[in-house]
Protein backbone atom coordinates (compact mmCIF):
# COMPACT_ATOMS: atom_id res chain seq x y z
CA UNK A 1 55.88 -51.99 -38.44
CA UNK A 2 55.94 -55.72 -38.23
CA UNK A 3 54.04 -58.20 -35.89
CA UNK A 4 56.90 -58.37 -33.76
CA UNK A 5 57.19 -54.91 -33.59
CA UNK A 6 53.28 -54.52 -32.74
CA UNK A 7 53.45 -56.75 -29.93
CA UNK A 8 56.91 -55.77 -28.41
CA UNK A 9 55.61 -52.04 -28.35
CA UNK A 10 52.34 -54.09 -26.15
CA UNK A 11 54.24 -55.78 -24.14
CA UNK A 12 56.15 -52.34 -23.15
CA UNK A 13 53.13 -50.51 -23.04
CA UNK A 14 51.63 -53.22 -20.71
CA UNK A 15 55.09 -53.17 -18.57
CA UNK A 16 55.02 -49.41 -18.08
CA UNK A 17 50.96 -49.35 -17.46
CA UNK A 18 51.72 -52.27 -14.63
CA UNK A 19 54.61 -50.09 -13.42
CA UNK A 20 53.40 -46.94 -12.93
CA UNK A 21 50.27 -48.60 -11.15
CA UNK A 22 52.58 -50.31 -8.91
CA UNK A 23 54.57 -47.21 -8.59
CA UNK A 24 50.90 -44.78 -7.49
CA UNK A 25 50.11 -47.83 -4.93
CA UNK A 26 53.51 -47.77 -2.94
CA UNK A 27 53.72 -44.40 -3.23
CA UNK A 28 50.00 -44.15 -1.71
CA UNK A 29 51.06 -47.13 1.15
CA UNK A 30 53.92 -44.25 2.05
CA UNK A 31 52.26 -41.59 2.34
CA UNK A 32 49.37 -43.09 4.51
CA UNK A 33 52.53 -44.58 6.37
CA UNK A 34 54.19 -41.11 6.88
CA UNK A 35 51.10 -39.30 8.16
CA UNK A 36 50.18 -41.83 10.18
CA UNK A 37 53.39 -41.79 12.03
CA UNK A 38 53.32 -38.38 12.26
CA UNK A 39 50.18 -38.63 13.51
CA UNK A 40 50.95 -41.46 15.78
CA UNK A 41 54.39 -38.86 16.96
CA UNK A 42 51.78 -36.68 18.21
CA UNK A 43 49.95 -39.46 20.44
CA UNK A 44 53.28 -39.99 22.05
CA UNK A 45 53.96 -36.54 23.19
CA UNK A 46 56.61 -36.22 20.24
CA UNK A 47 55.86 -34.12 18.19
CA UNK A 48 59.54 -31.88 17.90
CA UNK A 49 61.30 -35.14 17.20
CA UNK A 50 63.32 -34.42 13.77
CA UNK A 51 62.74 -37.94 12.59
CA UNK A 52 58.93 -37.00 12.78
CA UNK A 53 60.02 -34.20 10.28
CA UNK A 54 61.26 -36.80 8.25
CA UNK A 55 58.65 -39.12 7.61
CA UNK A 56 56.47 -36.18 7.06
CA UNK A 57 58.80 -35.18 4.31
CA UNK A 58 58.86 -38.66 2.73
CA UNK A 59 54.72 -38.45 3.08
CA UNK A 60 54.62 -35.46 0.73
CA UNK A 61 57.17 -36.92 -1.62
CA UNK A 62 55.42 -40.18 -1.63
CA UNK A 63 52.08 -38.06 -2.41
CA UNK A 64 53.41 -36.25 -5.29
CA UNK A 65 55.08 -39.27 -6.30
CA UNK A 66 51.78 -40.56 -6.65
CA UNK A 67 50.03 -38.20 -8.69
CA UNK A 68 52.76 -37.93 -11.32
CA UNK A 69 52.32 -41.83 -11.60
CA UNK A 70 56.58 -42.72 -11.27
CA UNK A 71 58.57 -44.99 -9.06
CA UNK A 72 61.59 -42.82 -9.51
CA UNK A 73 60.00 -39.68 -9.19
CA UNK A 74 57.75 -40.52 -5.90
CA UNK A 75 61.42 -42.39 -4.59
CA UNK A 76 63.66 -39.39 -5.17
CA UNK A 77 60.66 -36.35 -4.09
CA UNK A 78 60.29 -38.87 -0.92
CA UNK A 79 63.65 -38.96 0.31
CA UNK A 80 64.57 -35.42 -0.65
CA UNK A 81 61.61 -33.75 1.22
CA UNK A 82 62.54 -36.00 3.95
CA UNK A 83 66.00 -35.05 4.38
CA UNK A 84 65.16 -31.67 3.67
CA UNK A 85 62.83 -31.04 6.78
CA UNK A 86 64.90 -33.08 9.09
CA UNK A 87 67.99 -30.89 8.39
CA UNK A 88 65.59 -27.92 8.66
CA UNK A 89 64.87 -29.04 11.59
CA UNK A 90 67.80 -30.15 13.13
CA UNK A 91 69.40 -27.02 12.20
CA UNK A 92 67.89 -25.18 14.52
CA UNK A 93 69.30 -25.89 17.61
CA UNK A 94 70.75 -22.61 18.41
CA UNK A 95 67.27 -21.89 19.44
CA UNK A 96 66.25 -25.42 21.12
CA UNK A 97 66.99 -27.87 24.18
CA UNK A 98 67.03 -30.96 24.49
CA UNK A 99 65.08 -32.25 27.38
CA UNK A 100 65.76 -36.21 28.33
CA UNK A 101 63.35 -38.04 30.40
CA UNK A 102 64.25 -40.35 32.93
CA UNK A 103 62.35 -43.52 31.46
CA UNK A 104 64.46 -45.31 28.81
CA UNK A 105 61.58 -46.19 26.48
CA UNK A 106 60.65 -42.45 25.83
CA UNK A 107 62.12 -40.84 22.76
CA UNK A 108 63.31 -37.31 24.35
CA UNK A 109 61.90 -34.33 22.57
CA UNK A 110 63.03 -30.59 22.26
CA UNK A 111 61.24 -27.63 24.19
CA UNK A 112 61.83 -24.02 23.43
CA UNK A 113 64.34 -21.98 25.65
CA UNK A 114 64.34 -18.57 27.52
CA UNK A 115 65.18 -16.76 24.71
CA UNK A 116 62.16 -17.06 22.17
CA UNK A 117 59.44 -14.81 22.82
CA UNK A 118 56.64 -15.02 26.02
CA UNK A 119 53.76 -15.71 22.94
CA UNK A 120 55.78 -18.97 21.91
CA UNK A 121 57.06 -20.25 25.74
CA UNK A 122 53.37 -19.65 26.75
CA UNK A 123 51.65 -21.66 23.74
CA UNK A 124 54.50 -23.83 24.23
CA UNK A 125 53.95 -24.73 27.61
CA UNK A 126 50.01 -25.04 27.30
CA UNK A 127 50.44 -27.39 24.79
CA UNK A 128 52.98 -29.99 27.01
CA UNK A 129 50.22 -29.14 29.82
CA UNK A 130 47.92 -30.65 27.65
CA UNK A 131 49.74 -33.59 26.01
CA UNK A 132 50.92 -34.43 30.10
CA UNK A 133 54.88 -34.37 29.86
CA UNK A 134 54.58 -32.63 33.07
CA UNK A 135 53.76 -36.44 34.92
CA UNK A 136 57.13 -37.85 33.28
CA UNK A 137 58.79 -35.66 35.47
CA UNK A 138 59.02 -35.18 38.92
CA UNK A 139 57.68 -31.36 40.55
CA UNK A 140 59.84 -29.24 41.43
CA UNK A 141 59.91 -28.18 45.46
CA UNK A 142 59.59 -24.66 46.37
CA UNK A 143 62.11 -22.22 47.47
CA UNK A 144 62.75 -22.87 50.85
CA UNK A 145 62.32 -20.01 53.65
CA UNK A 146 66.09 -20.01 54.91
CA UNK A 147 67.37 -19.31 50.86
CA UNK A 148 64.59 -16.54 50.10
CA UNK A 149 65.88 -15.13 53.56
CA UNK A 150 69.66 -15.40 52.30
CA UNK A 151 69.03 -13.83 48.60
CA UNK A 152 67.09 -11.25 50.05
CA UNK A 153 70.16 -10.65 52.70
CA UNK A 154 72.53 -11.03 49.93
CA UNK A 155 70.82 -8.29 47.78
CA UNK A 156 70.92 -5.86 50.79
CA UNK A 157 74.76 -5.79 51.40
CA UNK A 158 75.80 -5.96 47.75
CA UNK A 159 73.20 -2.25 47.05
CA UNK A 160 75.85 -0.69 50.34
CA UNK A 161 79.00 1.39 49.32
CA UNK A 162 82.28 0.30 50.17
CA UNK A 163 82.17 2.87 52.94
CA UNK A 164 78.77 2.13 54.41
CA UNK A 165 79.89 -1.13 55.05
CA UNK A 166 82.98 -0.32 56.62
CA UNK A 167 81.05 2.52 58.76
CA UNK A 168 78.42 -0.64 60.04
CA UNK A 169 81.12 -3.29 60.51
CA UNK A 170 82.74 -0.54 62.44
CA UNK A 171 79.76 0.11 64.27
CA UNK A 172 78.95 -3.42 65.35
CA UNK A 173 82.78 -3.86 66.26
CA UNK A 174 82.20 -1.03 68.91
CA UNK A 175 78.96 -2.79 70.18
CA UNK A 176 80.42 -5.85 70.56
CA UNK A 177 83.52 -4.65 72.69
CA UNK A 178 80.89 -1.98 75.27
CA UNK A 179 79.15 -5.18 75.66
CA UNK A 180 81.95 -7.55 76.88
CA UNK A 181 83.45 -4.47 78.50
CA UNK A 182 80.49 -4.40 80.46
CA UNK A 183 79.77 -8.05 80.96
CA UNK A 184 83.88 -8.21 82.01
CA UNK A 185 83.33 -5.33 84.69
CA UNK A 186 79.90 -7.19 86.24
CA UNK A 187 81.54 -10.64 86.16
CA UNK A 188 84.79 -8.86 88.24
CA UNK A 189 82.18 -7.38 91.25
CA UNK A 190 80.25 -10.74 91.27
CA UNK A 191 84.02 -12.48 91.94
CA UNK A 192 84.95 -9.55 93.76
CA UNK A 193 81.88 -10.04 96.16
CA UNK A 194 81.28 -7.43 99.15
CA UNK A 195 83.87 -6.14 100.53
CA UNK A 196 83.62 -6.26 104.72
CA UNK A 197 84.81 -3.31 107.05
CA UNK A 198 88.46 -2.98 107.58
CA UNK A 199 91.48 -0.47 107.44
CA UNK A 200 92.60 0.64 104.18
CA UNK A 201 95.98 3.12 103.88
CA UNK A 202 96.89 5.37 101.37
CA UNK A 203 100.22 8.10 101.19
CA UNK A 204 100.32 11.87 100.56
CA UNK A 205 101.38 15.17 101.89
CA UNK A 206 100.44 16.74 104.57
CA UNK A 207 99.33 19.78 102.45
CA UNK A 208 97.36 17.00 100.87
CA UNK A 209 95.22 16.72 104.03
CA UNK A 210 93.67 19.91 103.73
CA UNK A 211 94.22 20.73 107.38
CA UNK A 212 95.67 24.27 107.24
CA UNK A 213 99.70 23.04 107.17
CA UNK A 214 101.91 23.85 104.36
CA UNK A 215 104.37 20.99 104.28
CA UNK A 216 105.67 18.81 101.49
CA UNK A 217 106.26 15.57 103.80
CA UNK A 218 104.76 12.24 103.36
CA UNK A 219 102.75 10.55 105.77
CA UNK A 220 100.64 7.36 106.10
CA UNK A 221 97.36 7.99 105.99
CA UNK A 222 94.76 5.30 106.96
CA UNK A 223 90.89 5.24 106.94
CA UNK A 224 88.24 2.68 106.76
CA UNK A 225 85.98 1.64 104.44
CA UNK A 226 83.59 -1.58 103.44
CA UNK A 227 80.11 -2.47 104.23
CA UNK A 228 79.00 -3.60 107.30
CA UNK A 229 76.38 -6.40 106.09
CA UNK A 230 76.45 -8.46 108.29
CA UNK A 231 76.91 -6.15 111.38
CA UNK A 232 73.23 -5.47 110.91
CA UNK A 233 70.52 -5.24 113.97
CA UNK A 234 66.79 -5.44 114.54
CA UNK A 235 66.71 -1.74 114.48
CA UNK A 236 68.41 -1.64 111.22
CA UNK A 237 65.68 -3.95 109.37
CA UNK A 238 63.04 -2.22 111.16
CA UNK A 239 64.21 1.22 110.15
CA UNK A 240 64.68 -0.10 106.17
CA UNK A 241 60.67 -1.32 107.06
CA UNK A 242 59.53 2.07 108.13
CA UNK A 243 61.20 4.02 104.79
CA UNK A 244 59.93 1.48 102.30
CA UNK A 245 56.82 2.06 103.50
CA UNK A 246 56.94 5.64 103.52
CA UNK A 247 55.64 5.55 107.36
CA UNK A 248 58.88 8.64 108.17
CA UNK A 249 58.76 11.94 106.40
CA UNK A 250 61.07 13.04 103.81
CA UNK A 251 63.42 14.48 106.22
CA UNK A 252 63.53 11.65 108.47
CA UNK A 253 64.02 9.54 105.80
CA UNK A 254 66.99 11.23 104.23
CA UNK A 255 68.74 11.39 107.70
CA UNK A 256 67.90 8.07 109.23
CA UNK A 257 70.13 5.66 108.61
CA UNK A 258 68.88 1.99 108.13
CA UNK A 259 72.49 0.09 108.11
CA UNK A 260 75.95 0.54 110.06
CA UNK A 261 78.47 2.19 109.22
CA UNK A 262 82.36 1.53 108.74
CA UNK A 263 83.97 3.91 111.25
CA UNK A 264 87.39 4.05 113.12
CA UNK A 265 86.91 2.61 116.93
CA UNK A 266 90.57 4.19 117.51
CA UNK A 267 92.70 7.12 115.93
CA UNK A 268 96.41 7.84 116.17
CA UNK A 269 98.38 11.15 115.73
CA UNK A 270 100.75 12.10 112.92
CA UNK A 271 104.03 14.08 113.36
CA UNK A 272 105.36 16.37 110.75
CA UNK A 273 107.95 19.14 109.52
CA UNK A 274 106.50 21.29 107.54
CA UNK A 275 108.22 23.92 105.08
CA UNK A 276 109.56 26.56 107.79
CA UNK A 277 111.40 23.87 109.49
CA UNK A 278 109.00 23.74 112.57
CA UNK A 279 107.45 20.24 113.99
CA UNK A 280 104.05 19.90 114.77
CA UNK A 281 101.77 16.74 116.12
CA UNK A 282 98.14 16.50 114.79
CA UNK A 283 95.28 14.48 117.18
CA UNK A 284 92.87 11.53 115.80
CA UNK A 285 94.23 12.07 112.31
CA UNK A 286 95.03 8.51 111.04
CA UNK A 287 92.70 5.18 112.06
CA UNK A 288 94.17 2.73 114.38
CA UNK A 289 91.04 0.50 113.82
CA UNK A 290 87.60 -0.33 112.24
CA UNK A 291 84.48 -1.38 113.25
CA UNK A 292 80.70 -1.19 112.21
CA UNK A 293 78.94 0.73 114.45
């Protein structure tokens, strides 16, 4: 081996010594500049954030990198570990949501859904308890009264039969019309009002009269009726005194009469053929006219 020869293989050795130096130190600067970030992803409530996954990759490359003391090595182990956890990460989604906050300079991260188990969710939540993702977004109200109310409603009708809930609607459809019936029959005798003493008629049959004759003819029979309000005397308010009082015995009180009545002042005959063909004339059958006595 020549002189030439002895210092080109120096030189090479020198530029391969200088290299792989060069190669450990970068290598080193990246791998304190992954953990760091990772580290730093933490700090800023971040620490789902594929990218993160990344640059933790690219520290362990960078690391091993170092040790085996080449650029190319450290380079390629960087970026392959780097890629590798991201995808990793990124590919599971099926299992994650992403959760976006409302400020623009906050890098959104991914929280765990319903369907992982309680032990996860729980640890899960303590930990963004802790790290105070809870203040970037704004509490939840509570259920409101009137909703619970409805649910609860809700729940009730839908556990019913098809047939139970035709029986109730059924039921409160027959309540409803008793009521107004009711209502409709009180508001008719409040417009109807008291009606005063006077001469009412009505036809029938003779037989109808229940006077002892057989006869099939039709007469006009009238009578009075009404209330005599405001025919009303001293005696009659005094009397209605006594019996609220109880001051008259039972007797008394059943027979005594505290308010007058609506009799006929004047009667009229009827005349009549009954069914053997004979006429007869019956006294003070019919009114002629009222009065309140």
């Amino acid at each position: 081996m020549g002189y030439w020869d002895l210092e080109e293989g120096k030189d090479c050795v020198g530029k391969t010594w200088i290299t792989t130096k060069l190669g450990a130190v970068l290598a080193s600067l990246g791998a304190i500049f992954g953990i760091t970030t990772c580290l730093s992803a933490h700090v800023r409530d971040a620490p789902d954030d594929p990218m993160n996954y990344f640059l933790g990759g690219c520290a362990s490359g960078a690391f091993l990198g170092a040790r085996t003391h080449s650029v190319m090595t450290g380079t390629t182990t960087c970026l392959g570990l780097g890629i590798v956890a991201m995808l990793t990460k990124v590919g599971k989604k099926e299992g994650w949501r992403i959760l976006y906050s409302s400020k623009a300079h906050v890098i959104p991260h991914f929280e765990r859904s319903s369907s992982l188990p309680p032990s996860s969710a729980s640890s899960r939540s303590s930990n963004s308890s802790l790290s105070g993702t809870k203040a970037m977004f704004r509490s939840v109200r509570s259920a409101d009264a009137d909703n619970s109310v409805i649910s609860d409603l809700m729940h009730i009708f839908q556990s019913f039969t098809e047939g139970e809930l035709k029986q109730i609607i059924h039921t409160l459809v027959q309540r409803k019309a008793r009521k107004d019936a009711k209502l409709g029959k009180r508001t008719k005798r409040a417009k109807k009002g008291t009606k005063p003493c006077s001469l009412t008629d009505k036809q029938m049959t003779v037989s109808q009269l229940g006077l002892g004759y057989i006869s099939d003819e039709i007469i006009l029979f009238r009578y009075c009726s009404g209330k005599c309000v405001a025919g009303r005397r001293n005696y009659d308010l005094a009397l209605a005194k006594l019996k609220g009082q109880r001051f008259l015995t039972r007797e008394n009180m059943k027979r005594a009469r505290h308010s007058p009545c609506c009799r006929p002042t004047e009667y009229e005959e009827i005349t009549f053929l009954d069914n053997h063909s004979q006429y007869h004339t019956i006294q003070e059958v019919s009114a002629l006219k009222c009065a309140c006595v």
